[in-house]
C-alpha atoms as a PDB file:
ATOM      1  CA  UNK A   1       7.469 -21.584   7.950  1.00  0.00           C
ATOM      2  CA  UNK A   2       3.798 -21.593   9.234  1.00  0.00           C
ATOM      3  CA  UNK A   3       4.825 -22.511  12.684  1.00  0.00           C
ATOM      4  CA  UNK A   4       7.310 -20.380  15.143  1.00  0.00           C
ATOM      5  CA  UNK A   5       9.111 -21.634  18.311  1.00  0.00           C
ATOM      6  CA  UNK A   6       8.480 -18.934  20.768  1.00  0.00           C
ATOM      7  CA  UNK A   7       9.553 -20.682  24.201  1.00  0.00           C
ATOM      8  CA  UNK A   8      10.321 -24.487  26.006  1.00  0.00           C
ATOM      9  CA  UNK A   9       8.976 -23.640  29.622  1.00  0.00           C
ATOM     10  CA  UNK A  10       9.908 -25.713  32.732  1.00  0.00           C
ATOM     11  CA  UNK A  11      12.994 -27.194  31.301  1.00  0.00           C
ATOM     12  CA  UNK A  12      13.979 -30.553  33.586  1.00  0.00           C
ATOM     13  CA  UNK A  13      10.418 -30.784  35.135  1.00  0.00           C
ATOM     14  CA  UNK A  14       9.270 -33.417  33.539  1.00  0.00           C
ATOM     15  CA  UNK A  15       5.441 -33.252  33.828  1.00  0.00           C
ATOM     16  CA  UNK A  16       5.369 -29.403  33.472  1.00  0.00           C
ATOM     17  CA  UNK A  17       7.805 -28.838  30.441  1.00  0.00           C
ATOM     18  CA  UNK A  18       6.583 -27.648  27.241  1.00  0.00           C
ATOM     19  CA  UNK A  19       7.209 -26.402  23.926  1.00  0.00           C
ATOM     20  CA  UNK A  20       5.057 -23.288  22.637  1.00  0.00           C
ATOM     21  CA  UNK A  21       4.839 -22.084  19.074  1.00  0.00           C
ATOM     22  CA  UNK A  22       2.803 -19.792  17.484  1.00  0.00           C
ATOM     23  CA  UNK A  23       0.241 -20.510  13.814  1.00  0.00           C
ATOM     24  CA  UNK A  24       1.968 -17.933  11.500  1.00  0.00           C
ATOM     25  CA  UNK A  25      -0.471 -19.174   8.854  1.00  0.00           C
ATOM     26  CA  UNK A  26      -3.615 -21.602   8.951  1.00  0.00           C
ATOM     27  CA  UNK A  27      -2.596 -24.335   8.226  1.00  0.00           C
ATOM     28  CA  UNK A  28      -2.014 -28.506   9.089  1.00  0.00           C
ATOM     29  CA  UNK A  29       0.070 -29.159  12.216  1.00  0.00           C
ATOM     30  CA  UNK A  30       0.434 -32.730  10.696  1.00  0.00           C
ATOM     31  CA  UNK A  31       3.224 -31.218   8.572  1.00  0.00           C
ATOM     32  CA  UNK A  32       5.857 -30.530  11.148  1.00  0.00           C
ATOM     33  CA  UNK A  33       8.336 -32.575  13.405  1.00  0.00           C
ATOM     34  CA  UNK A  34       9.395 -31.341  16.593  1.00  0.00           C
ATOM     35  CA  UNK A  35      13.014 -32.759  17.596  1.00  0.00           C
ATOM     36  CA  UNK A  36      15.376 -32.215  20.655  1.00  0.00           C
ATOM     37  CA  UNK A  37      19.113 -31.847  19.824  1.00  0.00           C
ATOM     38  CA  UNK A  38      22.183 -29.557  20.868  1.00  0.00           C
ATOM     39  CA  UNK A  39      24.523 -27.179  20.119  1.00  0.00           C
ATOM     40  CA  UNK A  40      28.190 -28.021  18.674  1.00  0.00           C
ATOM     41  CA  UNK A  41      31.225 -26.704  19.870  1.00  0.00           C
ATOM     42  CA  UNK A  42      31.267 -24.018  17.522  1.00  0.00           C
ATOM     43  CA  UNK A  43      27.627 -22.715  19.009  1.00  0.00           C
ATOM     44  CA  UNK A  44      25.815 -24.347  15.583  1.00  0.00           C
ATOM     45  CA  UNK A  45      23.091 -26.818  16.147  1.00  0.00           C
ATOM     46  CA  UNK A  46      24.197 -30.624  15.920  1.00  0.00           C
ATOM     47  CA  UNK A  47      22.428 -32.930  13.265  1.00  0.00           C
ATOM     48  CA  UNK A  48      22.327 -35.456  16.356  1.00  0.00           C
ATOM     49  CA  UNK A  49      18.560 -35.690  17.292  1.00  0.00           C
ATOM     50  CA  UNK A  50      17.740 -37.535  20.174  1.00  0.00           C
ATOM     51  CA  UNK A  51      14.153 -37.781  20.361  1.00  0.00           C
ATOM     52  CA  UNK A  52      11.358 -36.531  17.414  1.00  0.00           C
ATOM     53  CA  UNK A  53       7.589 -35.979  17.618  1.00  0.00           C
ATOM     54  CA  UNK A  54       5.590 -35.941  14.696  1.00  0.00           C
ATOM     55  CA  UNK A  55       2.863 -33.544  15.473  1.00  0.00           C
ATOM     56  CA  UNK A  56      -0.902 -35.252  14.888  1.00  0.00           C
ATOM     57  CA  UNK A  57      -2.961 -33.855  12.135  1.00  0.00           C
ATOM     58  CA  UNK A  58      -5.313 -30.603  12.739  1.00  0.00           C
ATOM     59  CA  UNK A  59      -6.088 -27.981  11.348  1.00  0.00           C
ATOM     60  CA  UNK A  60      -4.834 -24.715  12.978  1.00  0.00           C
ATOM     61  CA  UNK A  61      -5.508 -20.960  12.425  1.00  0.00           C
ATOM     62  CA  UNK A  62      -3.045 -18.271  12.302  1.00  0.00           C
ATOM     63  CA  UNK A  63      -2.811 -16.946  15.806  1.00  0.00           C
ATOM     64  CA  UNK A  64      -3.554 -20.131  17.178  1.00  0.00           C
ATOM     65  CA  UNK A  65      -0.589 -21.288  19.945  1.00  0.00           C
ATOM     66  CA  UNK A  66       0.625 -25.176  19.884  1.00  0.00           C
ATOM     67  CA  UNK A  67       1.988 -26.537  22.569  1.00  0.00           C
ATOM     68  CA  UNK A  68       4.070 -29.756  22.558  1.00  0.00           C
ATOM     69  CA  UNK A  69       4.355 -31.300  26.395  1.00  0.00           C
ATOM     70  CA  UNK A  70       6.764 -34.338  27.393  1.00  0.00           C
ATOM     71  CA  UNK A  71       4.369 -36.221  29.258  1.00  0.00           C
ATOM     72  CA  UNK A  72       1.676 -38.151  28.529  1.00  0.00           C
ATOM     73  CA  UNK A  73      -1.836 -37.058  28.189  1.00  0.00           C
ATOM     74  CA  UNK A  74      -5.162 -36.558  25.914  1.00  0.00           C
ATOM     75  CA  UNK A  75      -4.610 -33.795  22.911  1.00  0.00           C
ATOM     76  CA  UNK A  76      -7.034 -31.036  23.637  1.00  0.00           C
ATOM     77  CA  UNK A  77      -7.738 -27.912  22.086  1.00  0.00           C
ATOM     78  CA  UNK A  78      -8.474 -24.946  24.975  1.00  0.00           C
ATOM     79  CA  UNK A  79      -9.131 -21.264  25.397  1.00  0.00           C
ATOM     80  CA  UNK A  80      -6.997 -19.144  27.620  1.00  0.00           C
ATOM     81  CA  UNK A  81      -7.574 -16.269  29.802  1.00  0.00           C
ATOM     82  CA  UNK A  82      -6.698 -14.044  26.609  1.00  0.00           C
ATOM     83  CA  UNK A  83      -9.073 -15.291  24.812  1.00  0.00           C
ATOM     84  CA  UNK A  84      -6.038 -17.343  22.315  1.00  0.00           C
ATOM     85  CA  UNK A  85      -7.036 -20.810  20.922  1.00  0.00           C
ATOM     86  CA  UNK A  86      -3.868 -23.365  22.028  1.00  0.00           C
ATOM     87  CA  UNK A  87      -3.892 -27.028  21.063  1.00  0.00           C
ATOM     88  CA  UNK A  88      -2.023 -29.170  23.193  1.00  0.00           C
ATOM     89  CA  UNK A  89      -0.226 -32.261  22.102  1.00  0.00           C
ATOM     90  CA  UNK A  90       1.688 -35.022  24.449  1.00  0.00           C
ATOM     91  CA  UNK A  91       4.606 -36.738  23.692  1.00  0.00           C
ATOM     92  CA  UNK A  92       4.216 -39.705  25.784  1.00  0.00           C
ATOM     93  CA  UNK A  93       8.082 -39.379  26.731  1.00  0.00           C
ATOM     94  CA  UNK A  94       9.294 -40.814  30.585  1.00  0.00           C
ATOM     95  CA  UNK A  95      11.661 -38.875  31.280  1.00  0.00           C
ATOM     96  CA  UNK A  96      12.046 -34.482  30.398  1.00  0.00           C
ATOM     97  CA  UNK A  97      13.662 -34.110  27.136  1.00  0.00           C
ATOM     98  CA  UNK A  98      14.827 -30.331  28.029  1.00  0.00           C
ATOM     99  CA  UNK A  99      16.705 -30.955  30.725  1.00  0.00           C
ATOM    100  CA  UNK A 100      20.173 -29.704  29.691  1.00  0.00           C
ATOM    101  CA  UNK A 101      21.334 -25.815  28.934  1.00  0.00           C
ATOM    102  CA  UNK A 102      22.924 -27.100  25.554  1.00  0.00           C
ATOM    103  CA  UNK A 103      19.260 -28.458  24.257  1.00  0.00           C
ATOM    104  CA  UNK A 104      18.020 -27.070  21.172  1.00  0.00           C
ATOM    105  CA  UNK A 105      14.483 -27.326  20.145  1.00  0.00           C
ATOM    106  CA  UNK A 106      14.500 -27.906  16.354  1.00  0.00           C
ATOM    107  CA  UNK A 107      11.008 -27.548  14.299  1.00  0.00           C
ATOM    108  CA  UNK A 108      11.037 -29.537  10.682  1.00  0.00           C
ATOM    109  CA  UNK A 109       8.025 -28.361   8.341  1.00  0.00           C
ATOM    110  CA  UNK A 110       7.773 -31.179   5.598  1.00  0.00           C
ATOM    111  CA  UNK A 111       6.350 -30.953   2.707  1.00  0.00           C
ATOM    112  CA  UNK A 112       6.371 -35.131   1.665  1.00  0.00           C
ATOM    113  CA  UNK A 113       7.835 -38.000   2.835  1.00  0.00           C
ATOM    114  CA  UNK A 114       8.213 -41.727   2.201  1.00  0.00           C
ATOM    115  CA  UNK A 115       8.046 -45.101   4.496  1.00  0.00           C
ATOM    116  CA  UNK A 116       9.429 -47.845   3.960  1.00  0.00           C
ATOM    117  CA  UNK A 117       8.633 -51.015   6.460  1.00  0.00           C
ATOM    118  CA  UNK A 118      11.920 -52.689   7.567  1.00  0.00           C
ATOM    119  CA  UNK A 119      11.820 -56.405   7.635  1.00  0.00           C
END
């Protein structure tokens, strides 16, 4: 993958809790879902997902940081003290999504996909 989970910070504070990765290669953001599930009983992650966020198209460099917040706000793209380019993305959720010891961030990188409008 292009894109790395390093950390969720602020778990169960809702306007504070992120998700940081890191740009292993440049690349689109676009291409990957973020998703919240959990672990199964045998400590493997469940194929229940209870909430997705397709990240918004950019471009990205290797090195840059993402980060993917729960709350709502206006995608920017900042410097920090170190100097690192981080783009910040916002969910738009109500309510914190990692709120619960068992959650399990899960990062999809796709390479196509299809819609279909349901009637």
């Amino acid at each position: 993958m292009k894109v790395k989970i390093i950390s969720i910070h602020n778990q169960g504070n809702y306007e504070n809790e992120y998700v940081l990765m890191r740009v292993q290669e440049d690349c689109n953001i676009g291409y990957y879902i973020l998703a919240d599930s959990t672990y199964t009983s045998d400590d493997k992650v469940s194929n229940k997902l209870r909430h997705t966020f397709w990240i918004p198209h950019k471009e990205v460099k290797k090195g840059d940081l993402v980060s993917v917040w729960t709350t709502t706000g206006s995608n920017t793209t900042v410097k920090n003290d170190n100097g690192e380019t981080i783009h910040r993305f916002f969910w738009g959720l109500k309510m914190s999504v990692w709120n619960d010891e068992g959650d399990c961030a899960v990062l999809f990188e796709l390479t196509s996909w299809q819609f279909f409008r349901a009637k």
